[in-house]
Protein backbone atom coordinates (compact mmCIF):
# COMPACT_ATOMS: atom_id res chain seq x y z
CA UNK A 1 -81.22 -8.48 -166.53
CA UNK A 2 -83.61 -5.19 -165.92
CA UNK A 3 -82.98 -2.26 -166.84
CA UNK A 4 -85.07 0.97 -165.29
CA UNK A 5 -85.09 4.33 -166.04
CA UNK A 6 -86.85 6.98 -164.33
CA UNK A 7 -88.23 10.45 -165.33
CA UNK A 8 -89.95 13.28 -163.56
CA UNK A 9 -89.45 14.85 -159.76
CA UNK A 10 -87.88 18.26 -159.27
CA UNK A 11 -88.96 21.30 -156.74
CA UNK A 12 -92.47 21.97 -156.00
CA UNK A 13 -94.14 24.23 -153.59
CA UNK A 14 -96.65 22.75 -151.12
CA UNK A 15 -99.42 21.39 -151.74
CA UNK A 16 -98.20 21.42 -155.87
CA UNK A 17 -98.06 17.67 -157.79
CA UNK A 18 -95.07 15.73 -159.78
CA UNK A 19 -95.75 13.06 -161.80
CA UNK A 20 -92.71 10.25 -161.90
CA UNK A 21 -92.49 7.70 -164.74
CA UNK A 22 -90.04 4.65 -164.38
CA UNK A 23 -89.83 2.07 -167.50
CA UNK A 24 -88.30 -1.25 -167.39
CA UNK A 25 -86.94 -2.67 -170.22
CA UNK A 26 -84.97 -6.33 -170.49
CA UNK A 27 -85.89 -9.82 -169.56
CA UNK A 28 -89.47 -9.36 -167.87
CA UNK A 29 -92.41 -11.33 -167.95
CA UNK A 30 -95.97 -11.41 -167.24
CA UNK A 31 -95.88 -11.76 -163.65
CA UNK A 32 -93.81 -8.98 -161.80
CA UNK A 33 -94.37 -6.17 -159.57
CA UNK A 34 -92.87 -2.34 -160.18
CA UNK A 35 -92.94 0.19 -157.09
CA UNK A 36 -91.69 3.17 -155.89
CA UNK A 37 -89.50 3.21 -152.35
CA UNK A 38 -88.36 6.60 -151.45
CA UNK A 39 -85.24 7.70 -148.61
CA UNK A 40 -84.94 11.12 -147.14
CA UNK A 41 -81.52 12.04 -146.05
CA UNK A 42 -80.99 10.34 -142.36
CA UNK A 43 -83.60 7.71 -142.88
CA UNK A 44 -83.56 4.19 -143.91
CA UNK A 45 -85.56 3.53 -147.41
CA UNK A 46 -89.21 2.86 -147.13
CA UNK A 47 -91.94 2.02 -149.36
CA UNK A 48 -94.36 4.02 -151.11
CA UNK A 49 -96.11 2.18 -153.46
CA UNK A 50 -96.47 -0.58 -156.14
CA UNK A 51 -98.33 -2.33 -158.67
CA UNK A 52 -98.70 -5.78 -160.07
CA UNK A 53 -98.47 -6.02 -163.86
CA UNK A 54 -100.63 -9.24 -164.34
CA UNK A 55 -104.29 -7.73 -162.58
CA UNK A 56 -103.21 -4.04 -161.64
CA UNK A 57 -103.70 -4.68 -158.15
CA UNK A 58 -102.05 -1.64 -156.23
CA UNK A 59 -100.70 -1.02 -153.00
CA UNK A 60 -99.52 2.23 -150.78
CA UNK A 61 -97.73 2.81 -147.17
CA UNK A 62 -100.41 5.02 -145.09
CA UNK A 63 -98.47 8.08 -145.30
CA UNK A 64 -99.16 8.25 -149.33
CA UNK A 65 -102.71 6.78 -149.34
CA UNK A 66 -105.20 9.15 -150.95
CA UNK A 67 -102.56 11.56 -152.29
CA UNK A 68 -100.49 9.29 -154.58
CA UNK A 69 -101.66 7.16 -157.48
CA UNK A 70 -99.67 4.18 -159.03
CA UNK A 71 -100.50 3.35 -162.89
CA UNK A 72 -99.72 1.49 -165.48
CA UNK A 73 -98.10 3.93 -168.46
CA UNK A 74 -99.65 3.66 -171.90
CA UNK A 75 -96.47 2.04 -172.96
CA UNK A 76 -95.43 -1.60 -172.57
CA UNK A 77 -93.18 -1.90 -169.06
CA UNK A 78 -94.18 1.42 -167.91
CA UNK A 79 -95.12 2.97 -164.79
CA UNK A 80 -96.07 6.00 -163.18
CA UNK A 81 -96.53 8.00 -159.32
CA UNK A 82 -98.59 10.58 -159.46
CA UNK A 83 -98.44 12.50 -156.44
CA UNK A 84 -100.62 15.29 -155.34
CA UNK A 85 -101.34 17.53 -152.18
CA UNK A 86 -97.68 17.21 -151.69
CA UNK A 87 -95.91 18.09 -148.00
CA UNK A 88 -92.73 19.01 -147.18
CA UNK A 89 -92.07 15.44 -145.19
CA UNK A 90 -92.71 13.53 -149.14
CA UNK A 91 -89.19 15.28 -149.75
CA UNK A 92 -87.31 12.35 -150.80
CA UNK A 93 -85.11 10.70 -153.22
CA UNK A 94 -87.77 8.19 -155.17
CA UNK A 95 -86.17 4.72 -156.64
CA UNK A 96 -88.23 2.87 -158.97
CA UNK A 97 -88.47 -0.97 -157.89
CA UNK A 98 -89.32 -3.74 -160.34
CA UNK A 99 -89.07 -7.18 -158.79
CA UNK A 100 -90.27 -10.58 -160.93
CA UNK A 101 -89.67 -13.90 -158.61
CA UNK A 102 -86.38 -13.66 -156.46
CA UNK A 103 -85.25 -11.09 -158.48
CA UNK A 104 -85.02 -7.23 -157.67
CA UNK A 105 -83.84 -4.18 -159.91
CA UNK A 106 -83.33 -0.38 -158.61
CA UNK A 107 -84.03 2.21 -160.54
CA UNK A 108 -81.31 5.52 -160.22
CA UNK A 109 -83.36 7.31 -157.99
CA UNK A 110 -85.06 10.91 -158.70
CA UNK A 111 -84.73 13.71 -156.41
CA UNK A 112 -87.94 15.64 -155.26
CA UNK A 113 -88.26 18.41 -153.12
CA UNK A 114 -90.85 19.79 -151.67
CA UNK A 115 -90.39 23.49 -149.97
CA UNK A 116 -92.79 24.81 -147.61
């Protein structure tokens, strides 16, 4: 079992930046994956981006790419979004992922607006 907790979001103007933080904490290992997905109301969850513990190799969806940066935290299990040059559209509840084989773990979710 994985636990996640999440930290950060909350209002920001336009063109402002949030930093999220998610940690994990249970039964991981080496080789697993933690990610952000976000869903605005109406719309189906989608991915924003991950990160793969073992070699840091990172991924984003297109809409995030060059605006958002996904990190390894300082502590063990950690992760954070930064997200700059935020729009309007990134409004969004954001769910930490962490997924290690077959298995998948949701975070709470963190509300972040973003008012034009």
């Amino acid at each position: 079992q994985v636990q996640l907790v999440e930290s950060g979001g909350g209002l920001v103007q336009a063109g402002g930046s949030l930093r999220l933080s998610c940690a994990a904490s249970g039964r991981t290992y080496s080789s697993y994956a933690l990610g952000w997905f976000r869903q605005a109301p109406g719309k189906e969850r989608e991915f924003v981006a991950a990160i793969r513990w073992s070699g840091g190799n990172t991924y984003y969806s297109d809409s995030v790419k060059g605006r958002f940066t996904i990190s390894r935290g300082n502590a063990k299990n950690t992760v954070s979004l930064q997200m700059n040059s935020l729009k309007p559209e990134d409004t969004a509840v954001y769910y930490c992922r962490f997924s290690q084989g077959l298995s998948v773990y949701w975070g709470q979710g963190t509300q972040v607006t973003v008012s034009s």
